[in-house]
N, C-alpha and C. Protein backbone atom coordinates (compact mmCIF):
# COMPACT_ATOMS: atom_id res chain seq x y z
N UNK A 1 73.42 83.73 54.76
CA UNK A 1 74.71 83.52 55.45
C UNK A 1 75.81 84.32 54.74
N UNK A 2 76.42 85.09 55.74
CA UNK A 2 77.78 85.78 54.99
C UNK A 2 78.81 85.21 54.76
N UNK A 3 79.78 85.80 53.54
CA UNK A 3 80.71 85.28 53.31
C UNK A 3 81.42 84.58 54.12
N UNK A 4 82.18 85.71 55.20
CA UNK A 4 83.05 85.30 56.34
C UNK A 4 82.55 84.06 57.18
N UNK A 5 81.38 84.00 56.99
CA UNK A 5 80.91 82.63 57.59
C UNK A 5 80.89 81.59 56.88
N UNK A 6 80.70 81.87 55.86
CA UNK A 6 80.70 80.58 54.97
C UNK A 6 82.21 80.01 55.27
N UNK A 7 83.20 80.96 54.37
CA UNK A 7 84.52 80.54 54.96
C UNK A 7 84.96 80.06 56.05
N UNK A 8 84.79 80.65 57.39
CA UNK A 8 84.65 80.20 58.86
C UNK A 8 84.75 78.56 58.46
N UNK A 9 83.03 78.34 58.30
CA UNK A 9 82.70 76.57 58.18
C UNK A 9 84.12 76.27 57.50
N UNK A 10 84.50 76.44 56.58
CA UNK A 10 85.87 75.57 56.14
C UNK A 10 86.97 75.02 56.78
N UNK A 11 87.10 76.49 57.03
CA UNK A 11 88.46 76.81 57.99
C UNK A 11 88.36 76.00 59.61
N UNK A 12 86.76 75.83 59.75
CA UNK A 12 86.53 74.88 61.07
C UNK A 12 86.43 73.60 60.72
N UNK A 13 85.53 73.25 59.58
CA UNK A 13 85.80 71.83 59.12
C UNK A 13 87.44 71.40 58.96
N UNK A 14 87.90 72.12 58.63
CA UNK A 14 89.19 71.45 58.28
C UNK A 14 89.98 71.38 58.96
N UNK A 15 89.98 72.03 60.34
CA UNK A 15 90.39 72.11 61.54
C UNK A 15 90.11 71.04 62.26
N UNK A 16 88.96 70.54 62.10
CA UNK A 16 87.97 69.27 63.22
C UNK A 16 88.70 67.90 62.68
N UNK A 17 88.85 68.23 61.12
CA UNK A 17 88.78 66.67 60.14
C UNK A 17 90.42 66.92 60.31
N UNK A 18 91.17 67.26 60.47
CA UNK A 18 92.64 67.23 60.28
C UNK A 18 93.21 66.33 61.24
N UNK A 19 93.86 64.86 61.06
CA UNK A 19 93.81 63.84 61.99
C UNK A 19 95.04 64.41 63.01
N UNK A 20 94.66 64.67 64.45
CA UNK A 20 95.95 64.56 65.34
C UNK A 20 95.64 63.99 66.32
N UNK A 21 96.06 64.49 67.61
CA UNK A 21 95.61 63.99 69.02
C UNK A 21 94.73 63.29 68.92
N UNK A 22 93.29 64.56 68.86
CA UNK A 22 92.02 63.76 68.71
C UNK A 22 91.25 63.09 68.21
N UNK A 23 91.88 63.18 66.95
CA UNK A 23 91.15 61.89 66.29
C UNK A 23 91.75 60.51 66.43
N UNK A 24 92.81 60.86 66.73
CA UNK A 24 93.72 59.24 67.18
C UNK A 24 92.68 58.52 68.80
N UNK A 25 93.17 59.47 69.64
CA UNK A 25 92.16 59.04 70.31
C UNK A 25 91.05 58.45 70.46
N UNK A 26 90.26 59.13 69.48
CA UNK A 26 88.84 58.73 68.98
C UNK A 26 88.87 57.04 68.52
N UNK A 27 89.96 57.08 67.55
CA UNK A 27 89.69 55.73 67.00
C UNK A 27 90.32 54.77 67.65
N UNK A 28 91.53 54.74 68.24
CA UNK A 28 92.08 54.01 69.96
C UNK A 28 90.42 53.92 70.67
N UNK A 29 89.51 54.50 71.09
CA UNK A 29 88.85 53.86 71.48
C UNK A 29 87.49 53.67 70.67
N UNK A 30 87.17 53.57 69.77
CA UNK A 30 86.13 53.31 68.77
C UNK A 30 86.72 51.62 68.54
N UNK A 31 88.10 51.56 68.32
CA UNK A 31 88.09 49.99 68.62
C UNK A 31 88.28 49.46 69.32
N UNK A 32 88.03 49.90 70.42
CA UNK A 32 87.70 48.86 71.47
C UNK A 32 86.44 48.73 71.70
N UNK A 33 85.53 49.57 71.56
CA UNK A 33 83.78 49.40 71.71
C UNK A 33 83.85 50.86 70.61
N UNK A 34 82.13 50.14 70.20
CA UNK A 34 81.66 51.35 69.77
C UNK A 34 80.82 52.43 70.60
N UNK A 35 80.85 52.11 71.73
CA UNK A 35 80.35 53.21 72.90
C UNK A 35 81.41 53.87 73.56
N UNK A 36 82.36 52.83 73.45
CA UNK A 36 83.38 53.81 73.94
C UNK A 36 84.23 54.90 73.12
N UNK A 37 84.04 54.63 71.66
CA UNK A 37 84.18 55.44 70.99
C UNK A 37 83.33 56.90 70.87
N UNK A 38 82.02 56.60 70.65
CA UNK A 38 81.01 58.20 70.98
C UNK A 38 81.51 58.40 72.28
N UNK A 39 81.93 57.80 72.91
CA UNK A 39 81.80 58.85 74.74
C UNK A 39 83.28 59.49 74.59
N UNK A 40 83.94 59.16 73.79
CA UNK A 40 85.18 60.03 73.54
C UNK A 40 85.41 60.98 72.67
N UNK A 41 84.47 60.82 71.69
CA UNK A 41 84.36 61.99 71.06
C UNK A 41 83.52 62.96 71.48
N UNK A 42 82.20 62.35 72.54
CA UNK A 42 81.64 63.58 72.98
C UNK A 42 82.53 64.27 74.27
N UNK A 43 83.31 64.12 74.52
CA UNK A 43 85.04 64.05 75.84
C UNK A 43 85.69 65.87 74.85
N UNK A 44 85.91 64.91 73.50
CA UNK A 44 86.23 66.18 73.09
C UNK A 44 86.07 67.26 72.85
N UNK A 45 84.37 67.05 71.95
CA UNK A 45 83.40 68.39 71.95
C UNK A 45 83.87 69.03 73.13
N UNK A 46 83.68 68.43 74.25
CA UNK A 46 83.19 68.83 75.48
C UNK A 46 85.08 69.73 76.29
N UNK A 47 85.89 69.17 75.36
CA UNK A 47 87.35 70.27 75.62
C UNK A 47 87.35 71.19 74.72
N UNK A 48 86.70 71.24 73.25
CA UNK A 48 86.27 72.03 72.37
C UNK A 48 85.46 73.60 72.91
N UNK A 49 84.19 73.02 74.17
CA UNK A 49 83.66 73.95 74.82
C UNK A 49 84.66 74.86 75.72
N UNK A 50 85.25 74.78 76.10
CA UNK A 50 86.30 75.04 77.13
C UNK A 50 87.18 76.30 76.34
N UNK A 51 87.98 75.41 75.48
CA UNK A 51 88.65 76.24 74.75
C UNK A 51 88.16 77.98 74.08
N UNK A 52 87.38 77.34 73.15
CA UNK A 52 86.30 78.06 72.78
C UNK A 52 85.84 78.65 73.18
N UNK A 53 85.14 79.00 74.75
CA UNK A 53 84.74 79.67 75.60
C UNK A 53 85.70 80.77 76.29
N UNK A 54 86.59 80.07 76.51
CA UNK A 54 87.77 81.07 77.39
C UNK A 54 88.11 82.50 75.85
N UNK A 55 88.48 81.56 74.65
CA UNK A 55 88.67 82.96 73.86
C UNK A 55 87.44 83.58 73.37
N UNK A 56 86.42 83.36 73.46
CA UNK A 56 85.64 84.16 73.17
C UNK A 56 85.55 85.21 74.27
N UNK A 57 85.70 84.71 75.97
CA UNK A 57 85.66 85.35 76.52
C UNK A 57 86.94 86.90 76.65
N UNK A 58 88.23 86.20 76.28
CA UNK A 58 89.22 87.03 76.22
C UNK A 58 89.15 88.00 74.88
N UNK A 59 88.81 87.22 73.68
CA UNK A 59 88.65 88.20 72.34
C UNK A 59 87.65 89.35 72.87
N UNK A 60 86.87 89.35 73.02
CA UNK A 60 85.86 90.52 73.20
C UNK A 60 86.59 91.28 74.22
N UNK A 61 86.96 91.03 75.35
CA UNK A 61 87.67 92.30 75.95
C UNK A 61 88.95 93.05 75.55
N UNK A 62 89.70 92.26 74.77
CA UNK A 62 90.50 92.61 73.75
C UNK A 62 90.54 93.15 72.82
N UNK A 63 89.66 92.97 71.95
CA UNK A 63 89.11 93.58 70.67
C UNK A 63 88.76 95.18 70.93
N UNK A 64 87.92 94.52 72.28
CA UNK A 64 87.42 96.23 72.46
C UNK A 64 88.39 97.29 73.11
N UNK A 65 89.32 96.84 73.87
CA UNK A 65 90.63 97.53 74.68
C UNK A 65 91.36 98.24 73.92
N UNK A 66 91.84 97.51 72.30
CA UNK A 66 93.20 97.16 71.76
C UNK A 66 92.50 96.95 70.20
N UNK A 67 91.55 97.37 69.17
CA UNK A 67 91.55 97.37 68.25
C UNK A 67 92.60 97.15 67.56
N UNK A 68 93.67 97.77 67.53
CA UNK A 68 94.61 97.47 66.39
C UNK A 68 95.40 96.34 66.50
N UNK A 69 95.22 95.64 67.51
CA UNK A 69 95.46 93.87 67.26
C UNK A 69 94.54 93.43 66.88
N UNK A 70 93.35 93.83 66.19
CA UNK A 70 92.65 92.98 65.34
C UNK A 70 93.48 92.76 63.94
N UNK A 71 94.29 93.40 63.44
CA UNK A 71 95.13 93.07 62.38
C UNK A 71 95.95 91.84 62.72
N UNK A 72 96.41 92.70 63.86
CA UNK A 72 98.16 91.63 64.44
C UNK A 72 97.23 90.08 64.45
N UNK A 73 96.38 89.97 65.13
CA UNK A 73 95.61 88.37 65.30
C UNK A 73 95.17 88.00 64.17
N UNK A 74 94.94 88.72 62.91
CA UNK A 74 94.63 88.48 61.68
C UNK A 74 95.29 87.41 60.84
N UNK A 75 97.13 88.33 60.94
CA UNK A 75 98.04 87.50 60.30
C UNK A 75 98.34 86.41 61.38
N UNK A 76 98.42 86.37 62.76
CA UNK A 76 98.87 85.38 63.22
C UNK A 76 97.71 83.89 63.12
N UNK A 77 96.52 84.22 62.64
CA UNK A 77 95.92 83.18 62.61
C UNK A 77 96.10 82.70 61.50
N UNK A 78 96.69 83.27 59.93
CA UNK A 78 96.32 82.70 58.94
C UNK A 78 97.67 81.96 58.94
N UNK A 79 98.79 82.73 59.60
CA UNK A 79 100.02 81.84 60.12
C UNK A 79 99.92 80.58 59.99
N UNK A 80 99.30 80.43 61.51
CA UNK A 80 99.24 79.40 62.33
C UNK A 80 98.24 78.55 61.68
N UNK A 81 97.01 78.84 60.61
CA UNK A 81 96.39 77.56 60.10
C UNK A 81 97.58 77.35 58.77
N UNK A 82 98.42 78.17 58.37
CA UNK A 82 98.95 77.31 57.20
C UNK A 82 100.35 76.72 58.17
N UNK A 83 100.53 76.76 58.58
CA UNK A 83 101.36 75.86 60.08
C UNK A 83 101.23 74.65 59.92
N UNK A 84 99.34 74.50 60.40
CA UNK A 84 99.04 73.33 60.71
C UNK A 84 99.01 72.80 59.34
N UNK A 85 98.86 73.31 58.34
CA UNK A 85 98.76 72.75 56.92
C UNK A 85 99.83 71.97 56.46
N UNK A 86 100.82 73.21 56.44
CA UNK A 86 102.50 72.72 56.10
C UNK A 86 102.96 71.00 57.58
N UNK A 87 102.44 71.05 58.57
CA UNK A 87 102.73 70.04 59.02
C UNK A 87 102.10 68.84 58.64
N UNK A 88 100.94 69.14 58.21
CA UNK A 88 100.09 67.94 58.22
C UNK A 88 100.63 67.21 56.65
N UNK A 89 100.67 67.87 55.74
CA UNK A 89 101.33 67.21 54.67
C UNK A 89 102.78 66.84 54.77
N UNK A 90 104.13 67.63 55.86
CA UNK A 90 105.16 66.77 55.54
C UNK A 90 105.01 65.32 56.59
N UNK A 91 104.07 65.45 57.17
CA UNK A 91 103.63 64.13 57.83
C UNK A 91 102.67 62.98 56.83
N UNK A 92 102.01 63.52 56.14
CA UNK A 92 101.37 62.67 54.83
C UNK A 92 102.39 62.13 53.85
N UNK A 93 103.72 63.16 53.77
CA UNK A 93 104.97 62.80 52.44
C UNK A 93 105.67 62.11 52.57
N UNK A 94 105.66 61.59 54.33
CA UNK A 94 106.58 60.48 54.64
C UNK A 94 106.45 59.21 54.73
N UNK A 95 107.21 58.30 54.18
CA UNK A 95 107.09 56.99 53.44
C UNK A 95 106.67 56.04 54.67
N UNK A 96 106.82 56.57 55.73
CA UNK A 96 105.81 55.65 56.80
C UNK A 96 105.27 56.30 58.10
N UNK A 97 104.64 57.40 57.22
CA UNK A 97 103.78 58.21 58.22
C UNK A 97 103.41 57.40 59.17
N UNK A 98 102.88 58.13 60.55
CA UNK A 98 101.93 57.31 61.07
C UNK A 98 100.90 56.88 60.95
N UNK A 99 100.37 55.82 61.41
CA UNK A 99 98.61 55.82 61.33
C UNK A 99 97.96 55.54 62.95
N UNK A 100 97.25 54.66 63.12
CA UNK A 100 96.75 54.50 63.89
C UNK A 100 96.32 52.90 64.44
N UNK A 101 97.66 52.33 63.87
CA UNK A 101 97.40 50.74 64.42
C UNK A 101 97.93 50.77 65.61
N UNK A 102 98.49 51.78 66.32
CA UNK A 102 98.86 51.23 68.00
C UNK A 102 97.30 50.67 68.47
N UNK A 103 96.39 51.82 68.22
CA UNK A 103 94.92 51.69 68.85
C UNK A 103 95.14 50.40 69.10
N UNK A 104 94.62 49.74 67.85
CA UNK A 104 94.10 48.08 67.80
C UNK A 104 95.09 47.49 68.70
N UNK A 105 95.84 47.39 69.55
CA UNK A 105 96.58 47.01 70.57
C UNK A 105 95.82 47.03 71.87
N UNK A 106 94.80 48.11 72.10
CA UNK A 106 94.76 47.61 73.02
C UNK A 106 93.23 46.76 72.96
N UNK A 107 93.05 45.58 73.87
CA UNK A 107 92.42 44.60 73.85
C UNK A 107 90.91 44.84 74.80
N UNK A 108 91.14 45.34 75.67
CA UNK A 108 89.44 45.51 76.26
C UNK A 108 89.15 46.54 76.01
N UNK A 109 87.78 46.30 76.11
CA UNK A 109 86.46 47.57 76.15
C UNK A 109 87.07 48.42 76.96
N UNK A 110 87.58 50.03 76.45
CA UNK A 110 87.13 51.01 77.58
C UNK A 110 85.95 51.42 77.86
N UNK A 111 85.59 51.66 79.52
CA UNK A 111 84.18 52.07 80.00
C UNK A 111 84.07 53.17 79.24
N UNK A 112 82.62 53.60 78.88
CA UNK A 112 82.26 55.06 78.76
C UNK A 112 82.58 56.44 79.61
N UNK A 113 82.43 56.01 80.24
CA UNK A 113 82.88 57.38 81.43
C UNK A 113 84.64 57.35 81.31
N UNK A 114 85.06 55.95 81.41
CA UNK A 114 86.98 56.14 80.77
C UNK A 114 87.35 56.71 79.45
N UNK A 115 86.60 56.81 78.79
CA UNK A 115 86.31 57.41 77.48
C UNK A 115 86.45 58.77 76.88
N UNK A 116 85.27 58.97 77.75
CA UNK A 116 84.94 60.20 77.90
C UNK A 116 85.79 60.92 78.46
N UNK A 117 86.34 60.53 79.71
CA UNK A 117 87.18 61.49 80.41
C UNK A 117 88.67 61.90 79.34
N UNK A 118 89.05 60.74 78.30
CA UNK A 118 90.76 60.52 77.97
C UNK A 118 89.77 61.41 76.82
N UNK A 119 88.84 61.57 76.45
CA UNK A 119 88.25 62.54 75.01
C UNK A 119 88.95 63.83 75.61
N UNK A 120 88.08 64.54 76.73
CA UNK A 120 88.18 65.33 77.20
C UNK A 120 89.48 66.24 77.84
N UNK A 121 90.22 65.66 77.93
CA UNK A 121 91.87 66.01 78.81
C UNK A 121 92.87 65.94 77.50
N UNK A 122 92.39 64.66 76.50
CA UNK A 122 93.20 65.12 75.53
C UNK A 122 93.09 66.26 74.68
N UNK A 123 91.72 66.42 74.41
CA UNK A 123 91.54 68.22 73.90
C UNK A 123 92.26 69.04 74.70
N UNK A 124 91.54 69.34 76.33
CA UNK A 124 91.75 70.41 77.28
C UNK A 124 93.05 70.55 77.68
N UNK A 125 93.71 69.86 77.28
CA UNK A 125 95.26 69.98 78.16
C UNK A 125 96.04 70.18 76.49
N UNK A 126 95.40 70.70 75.46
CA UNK A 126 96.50 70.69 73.90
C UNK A 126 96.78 72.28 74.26
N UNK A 127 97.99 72.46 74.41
CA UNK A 127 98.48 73.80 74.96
C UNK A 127 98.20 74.79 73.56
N UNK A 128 98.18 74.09 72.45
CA UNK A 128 97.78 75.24 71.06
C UNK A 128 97.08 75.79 70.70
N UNK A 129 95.40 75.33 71.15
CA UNK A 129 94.16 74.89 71.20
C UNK A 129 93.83 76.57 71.51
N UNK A 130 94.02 77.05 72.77
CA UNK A 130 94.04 78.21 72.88
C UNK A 130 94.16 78.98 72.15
N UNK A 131 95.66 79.45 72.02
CA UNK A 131 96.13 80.64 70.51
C UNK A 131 95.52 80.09 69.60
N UNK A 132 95.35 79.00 69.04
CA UNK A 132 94.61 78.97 67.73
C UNK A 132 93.55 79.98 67.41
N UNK A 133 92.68 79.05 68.53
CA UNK A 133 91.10 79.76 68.59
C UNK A 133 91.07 81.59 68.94
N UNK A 134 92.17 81.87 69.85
CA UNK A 134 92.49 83.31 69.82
C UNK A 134 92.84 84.18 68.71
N UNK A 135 93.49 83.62 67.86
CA UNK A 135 94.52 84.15 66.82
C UNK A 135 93.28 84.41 65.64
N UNK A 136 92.86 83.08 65.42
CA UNK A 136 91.78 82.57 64.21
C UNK A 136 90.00 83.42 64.27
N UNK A 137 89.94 83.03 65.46
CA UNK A 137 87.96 84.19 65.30
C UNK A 137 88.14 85.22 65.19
N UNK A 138 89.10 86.26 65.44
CA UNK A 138 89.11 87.17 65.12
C UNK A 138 88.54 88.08 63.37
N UNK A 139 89.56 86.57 62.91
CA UNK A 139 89.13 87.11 60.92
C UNK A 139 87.89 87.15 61.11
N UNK A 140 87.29 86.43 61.30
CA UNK A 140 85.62 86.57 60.65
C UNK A 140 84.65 87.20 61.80
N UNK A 141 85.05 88.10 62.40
CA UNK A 141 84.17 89.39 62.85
C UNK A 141 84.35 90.67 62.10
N UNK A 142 83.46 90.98 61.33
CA UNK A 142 83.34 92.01 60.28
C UNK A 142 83.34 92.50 61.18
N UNK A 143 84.07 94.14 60.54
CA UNK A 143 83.91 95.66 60.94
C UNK A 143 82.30 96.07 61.02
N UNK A 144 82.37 96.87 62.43
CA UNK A 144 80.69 97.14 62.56
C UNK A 144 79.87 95.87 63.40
N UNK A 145 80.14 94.74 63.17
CA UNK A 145 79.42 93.61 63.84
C UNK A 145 80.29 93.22 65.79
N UNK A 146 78.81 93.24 66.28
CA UNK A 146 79.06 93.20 67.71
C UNK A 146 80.21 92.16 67.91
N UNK A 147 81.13 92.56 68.65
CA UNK A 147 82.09 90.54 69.04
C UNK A 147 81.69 89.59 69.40
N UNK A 148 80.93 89.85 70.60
CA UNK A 148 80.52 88.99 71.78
C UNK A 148 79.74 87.78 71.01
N UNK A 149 78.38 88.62 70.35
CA UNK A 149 77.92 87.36 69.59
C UNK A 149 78.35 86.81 68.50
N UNK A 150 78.97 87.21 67.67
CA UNK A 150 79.89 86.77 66.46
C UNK A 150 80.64 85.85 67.13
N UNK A 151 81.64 85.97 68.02
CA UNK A 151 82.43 84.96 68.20
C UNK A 151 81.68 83.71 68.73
N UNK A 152 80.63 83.79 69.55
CA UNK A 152 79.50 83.18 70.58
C UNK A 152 79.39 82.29 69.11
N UNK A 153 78.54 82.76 68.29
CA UNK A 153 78.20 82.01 67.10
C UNK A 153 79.20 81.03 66.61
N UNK A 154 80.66 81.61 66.09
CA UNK A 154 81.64 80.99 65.59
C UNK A 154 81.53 79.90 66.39
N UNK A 155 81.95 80.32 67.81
CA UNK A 155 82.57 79.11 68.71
C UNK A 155 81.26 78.09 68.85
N UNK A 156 79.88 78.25 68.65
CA UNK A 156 79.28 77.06 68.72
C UNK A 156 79.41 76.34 67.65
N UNK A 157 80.48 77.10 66.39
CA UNK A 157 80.20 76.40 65.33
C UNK A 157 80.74 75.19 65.38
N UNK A 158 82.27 75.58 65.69
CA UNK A 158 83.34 74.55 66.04
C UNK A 158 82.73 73.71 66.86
N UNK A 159 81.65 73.57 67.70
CA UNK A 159 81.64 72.44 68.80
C UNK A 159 80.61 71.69 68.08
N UNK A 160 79.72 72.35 67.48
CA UNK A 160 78.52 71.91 66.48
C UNK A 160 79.64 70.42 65.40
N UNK A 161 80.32 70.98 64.93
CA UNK A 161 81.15 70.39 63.76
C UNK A 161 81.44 69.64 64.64
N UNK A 162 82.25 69.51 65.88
CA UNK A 162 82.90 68.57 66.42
C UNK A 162 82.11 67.18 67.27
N UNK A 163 80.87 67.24 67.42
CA UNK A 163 79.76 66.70 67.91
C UNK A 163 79.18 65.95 66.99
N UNK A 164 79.52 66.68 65.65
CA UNK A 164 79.44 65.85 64.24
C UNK A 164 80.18 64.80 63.48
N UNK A 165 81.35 65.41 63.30
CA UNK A 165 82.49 64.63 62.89
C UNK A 165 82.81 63.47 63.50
N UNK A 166 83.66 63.57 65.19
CA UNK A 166 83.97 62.60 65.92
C UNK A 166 83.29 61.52 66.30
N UNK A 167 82.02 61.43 66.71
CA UNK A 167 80.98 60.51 66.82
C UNK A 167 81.04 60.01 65.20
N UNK A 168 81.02 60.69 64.07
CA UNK A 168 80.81 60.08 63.08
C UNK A 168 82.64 58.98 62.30
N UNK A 169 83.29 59.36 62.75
CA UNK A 169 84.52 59.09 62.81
C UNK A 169 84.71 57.80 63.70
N UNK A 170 83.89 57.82 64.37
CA UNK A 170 83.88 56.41 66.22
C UNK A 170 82.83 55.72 64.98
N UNK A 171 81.92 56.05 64.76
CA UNK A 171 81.08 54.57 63.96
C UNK A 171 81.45 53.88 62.80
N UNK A 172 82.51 54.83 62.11
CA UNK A 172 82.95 54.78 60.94
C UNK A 172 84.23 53.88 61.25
N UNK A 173 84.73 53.62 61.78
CA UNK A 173 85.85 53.40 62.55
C UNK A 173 84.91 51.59 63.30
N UNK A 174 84.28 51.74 63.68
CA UNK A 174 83.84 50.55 63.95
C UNK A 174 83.25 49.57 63.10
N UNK A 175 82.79 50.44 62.38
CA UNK A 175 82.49 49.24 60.98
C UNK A 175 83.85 49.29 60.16
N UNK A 176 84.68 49.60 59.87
CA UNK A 176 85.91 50.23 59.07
C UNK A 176 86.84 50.34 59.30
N UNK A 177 87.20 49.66 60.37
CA UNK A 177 88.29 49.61 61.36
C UNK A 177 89.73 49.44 60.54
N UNK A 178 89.63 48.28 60.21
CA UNK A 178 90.48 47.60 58.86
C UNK A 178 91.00 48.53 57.93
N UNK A 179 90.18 48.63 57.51
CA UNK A 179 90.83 49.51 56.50
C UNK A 179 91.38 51.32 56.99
N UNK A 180 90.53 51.69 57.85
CA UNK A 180 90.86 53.04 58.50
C UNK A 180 92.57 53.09 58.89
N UNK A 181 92.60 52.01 59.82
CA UNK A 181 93.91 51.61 59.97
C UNK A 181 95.35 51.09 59.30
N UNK A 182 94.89 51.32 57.84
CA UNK A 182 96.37 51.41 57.39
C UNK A 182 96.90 52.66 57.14
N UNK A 183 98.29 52.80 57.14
CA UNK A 183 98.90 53.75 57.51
C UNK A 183 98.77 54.62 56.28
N UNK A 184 98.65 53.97 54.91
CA UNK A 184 98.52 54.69 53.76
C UNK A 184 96.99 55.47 53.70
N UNK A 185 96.08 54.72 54.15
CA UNK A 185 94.95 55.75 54.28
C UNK A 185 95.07 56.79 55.01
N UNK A 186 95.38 56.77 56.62
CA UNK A 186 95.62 58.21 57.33
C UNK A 186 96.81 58.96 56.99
N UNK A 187 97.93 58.84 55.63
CA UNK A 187 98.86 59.50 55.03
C UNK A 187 97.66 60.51 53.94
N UNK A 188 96.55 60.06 53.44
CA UNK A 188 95.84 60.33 52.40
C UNK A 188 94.66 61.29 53.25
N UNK A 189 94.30 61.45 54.13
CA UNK A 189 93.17 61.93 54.78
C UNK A 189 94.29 63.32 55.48
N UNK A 190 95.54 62.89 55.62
CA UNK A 190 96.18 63.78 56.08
C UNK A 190 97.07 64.74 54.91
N UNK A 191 96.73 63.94 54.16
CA UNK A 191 97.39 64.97 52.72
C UNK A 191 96.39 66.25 52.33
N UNK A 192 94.88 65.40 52.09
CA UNK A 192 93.90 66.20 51.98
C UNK A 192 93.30 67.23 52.71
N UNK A 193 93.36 67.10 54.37
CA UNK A 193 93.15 68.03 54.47
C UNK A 193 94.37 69.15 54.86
N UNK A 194 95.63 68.35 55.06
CA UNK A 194 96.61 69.69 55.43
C UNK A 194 96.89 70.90 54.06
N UNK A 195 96.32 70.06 52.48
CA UNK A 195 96.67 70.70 51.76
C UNK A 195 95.68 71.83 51.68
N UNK A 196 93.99 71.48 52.28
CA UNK A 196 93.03 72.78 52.32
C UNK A 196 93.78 73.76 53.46
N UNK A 197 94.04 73.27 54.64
CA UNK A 197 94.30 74.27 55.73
C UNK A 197 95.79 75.17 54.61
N UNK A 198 96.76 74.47 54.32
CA UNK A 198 97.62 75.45 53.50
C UNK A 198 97.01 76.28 52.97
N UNK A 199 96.34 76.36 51.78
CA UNK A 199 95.70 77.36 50.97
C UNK A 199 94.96 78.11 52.01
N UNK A 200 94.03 77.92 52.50
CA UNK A 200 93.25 79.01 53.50
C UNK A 200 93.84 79.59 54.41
N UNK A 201 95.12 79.19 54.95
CA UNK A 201 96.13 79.85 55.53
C UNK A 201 96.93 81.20 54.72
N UNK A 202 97.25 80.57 53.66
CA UNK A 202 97.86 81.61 52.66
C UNK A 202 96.56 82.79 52.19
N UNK A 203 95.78 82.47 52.02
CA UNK A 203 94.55 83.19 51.95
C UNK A 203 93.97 83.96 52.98
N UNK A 204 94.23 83.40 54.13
CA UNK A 204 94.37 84.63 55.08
C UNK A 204 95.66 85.59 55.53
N UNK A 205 96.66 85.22 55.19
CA UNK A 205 97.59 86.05 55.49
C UNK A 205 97.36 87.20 54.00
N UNK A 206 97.41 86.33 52.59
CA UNK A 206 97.52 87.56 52.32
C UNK A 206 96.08 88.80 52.17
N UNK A 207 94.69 88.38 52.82
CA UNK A 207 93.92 89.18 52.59
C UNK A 207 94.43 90.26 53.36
N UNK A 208 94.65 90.14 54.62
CA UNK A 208 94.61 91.85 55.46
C UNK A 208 95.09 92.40 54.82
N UNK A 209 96.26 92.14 53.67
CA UNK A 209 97.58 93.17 53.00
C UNK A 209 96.66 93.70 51.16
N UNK A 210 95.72 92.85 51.31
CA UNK A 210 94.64 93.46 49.95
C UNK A 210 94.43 94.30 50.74
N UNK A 211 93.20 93.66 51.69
CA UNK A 211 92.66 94.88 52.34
C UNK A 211 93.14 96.00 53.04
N UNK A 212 94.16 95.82 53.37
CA UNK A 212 94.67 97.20 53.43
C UNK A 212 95.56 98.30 52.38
């Protein structure tokens, strides 16, 4: 496995595990059932595919049109993950961040298929979701290596991870509910990982300017 891939996995793990929309979601319905929790995280994978798909489809005709926005998408992705970094920690620094006790409010089982669908729309309709994934696969297609499947690869990675995590996040969450739900734990899960996305953000902006 190459470097750029190895890195990739990070930069996607830490992307998947970074609590927002979707993981709130996830655990809003992980406590209400624990089925209705997996059918919402597989909701998301399943807006993950979507996303993912459309830029792989647009990067490759791009890439190949317009080479020299492979730089310009370079810096704008390492931007935009130390973005998400710098947000996610001044949301961890504040003395009553959010967490995720609205969830436990609500009182019945959502169906699986209701689940599934609020997984799914809450990914597919995150207007950022897009440019991210546009901005970001670009880094890790080495010079010389075909797009089409490089990105093909990347983007199953992200859905791979996300098929992983969230389901594992819905069971974890059902035995763990309690404690998941205080606000000082999701201040701490959100410290940790906005502080990796910072650094790998800064780490991609300043490689193109080594490398070049």
């Amino acid at each position: 496995m190459d470097a750029q891939l190895i890195a990739f996995l990070g930069v996607a793990a830490g992307m998947i595990a970074m609590p927002g929309a979707d993981f709130t979601v996830v655990v809003r319905s992980a406590l209400a059932s624990r089925r209705a929790g997996v059918a919402c995280a597989v909701g998301v994978a399943g807006g993950l595919v979507v996303h993912t798909a459309l830029a792989v489809a647009g990067l490759a005709a791009v890439l190949v049109a317009v080479p020299v926005l492979y730089r310009t998408l370079q810096i704008a992705g390492g931007a935009y993950v130390l973005y998400l970094g710098v947000q996610a920690l001044r949301g961890a620094l504040k003395p009553s961040g959010p967490g995720v006790d609205g969830a436990h409010e609500e009182q019945s089982a959502l169906r699986a298929g209701e689940s599934l669908r609020q997984g799914f729309l809450t990914n597919v309709l995150n207007p950022k979701a897009p440019v991210l994934f546009l901005s970001l696969l670009p880094q890790f297609v080495p010079d010389g290596v075909a797009v089409l499947p490089r990105t093909l690869l990347l983007a199953s990675i992200v859905v791979v991870l996300a098929l992983i995590w969230f389901p594992a996040v819905a069971l974890l969450v059902d035995r763990l509910g309690r404690w998941l739900r205080r606000p000082r734990t999701a201040r701490t899960v959100q410290g940790v990982t906005g502080g990796g996305l910072a650094v790998l953000g800064v780490t991609l902006l300043v490689a193109p300017v080594a490398g070049g």
